[in-house]
N, C-alpha and C. Protein backbone atom coordinates (compact mmCIF):
# COMPACT_ATOMS: atom_id res chain seq x y z
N UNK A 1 5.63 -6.85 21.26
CA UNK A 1 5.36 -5.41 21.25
C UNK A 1 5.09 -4.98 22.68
N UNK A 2 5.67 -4.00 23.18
CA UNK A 2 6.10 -3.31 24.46
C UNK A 2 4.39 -2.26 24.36
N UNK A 3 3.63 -1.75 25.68
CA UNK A 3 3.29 -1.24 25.90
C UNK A 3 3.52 0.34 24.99
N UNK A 4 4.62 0.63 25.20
CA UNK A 4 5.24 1.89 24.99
C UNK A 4 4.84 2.03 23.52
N UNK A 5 5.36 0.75 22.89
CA UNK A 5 5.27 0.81 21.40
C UNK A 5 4.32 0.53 20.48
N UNK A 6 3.33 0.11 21.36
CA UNK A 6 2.07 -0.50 20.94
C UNK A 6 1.30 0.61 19.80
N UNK A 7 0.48 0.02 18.67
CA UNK A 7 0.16 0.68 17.62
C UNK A 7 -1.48 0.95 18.20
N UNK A 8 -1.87 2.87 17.90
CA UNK A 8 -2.73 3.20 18.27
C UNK A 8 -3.77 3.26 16.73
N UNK A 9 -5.46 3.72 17.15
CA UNK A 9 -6.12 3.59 16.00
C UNK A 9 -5.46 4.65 14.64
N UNK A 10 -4.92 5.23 15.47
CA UNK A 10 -4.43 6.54 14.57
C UNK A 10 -3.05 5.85 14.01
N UNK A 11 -2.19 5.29 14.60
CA UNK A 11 -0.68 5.06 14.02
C UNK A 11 -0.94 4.56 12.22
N UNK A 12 -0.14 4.43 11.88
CA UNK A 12 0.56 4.56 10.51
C UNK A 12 1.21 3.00 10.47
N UNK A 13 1.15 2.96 9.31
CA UNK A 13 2.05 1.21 8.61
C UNK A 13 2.46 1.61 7.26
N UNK A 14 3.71 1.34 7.26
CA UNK A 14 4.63 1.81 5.91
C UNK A 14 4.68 -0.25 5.65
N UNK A 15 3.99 -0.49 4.74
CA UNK A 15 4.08 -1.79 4.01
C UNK A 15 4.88 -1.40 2.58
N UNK A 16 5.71 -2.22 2.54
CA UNK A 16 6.85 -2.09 1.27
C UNK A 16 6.60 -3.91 0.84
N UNK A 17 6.47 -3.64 -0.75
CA UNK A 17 6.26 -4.68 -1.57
C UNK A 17 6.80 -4.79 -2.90
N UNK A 18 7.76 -5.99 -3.05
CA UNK A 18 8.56 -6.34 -4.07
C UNK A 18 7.24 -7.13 -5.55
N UNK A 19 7.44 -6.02 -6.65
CA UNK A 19 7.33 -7.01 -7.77
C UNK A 19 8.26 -6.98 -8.83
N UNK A 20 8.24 -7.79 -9.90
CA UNK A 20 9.31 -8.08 -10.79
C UNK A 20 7.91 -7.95 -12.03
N UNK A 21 8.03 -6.99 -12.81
CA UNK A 21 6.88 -7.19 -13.95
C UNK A 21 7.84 -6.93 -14.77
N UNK A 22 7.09 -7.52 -16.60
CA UNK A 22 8.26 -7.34 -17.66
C UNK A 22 7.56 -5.81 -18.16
N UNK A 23 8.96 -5.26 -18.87
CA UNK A 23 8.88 -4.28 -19.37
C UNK A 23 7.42 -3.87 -19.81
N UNK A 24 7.06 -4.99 -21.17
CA UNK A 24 6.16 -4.55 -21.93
C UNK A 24 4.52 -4.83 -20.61
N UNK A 25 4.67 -5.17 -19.68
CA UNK A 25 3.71 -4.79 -18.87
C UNK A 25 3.53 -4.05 -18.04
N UNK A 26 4.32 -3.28 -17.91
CA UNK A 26 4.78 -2.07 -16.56
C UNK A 26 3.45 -1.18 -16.51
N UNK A 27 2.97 -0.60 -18.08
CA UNK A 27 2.03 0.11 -17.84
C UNK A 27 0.75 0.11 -16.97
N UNK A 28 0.65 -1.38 -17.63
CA UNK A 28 -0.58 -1.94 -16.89
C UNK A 28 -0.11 -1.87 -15.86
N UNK A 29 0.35 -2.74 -15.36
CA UNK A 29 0.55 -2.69 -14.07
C UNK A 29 0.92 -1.56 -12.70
N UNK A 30 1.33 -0.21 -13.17
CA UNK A 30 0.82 0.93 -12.87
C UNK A 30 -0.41 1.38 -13.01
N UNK A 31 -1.38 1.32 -13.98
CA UNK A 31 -2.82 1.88 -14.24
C UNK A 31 -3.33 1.14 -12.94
N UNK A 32 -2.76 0.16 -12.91
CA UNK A 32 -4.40 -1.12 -11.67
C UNK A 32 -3.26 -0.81 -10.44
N UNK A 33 -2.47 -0.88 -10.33
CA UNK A 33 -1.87 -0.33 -8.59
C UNK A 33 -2.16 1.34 -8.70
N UNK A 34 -2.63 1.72 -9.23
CA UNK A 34 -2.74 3.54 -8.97
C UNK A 34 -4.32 3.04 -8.69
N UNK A 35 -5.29 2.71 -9.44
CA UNK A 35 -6.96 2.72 -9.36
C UNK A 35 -6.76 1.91 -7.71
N UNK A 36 -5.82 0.75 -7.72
CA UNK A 36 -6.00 0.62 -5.99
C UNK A 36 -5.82 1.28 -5.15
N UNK A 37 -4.84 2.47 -5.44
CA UNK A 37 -4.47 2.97 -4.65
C UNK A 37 -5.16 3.91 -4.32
N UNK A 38 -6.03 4.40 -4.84
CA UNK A 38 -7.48 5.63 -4.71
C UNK A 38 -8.28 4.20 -3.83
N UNK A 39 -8.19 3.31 -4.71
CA UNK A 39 -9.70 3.12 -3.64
C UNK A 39 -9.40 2.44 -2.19
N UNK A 40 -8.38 2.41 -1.70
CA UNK A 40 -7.88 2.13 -0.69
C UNK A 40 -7.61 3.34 0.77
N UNK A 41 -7.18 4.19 -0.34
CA UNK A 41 -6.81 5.70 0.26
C UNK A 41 -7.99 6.34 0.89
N UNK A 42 -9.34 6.14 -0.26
CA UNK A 42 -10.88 6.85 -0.33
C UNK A 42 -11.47 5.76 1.26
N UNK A 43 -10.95 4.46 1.60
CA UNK A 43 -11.25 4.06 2.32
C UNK A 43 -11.08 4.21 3.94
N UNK A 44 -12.48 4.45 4.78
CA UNK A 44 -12.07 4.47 5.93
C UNK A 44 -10.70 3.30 6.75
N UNK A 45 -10.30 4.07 7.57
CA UNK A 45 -9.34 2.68 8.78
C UNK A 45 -8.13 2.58 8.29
């Protein structure tokens, strides 16, 4: 990482993540990645 490009306290990170869940679990598995996703969001940094 170059000076120029270097990540400040403020910059941004787009993290992209592969899962494979079966059908009959999708729900769940939306309900608990959404409740993370508040409490991650609600989090400072």
């Amino acid at each position: 990482m170059t000076t120029e490009s270097a990540l400040t306290p403020d910059s941004s990170v787009t993290f992209i993540n592969v899962f494979e869940i079966a059908a009959d679990e999708l729900d769940a598995f939306v309900e608990k990645w959404e409740e993370r996703a508040r409490l991650m969001r609600d989090k400072p940094g």
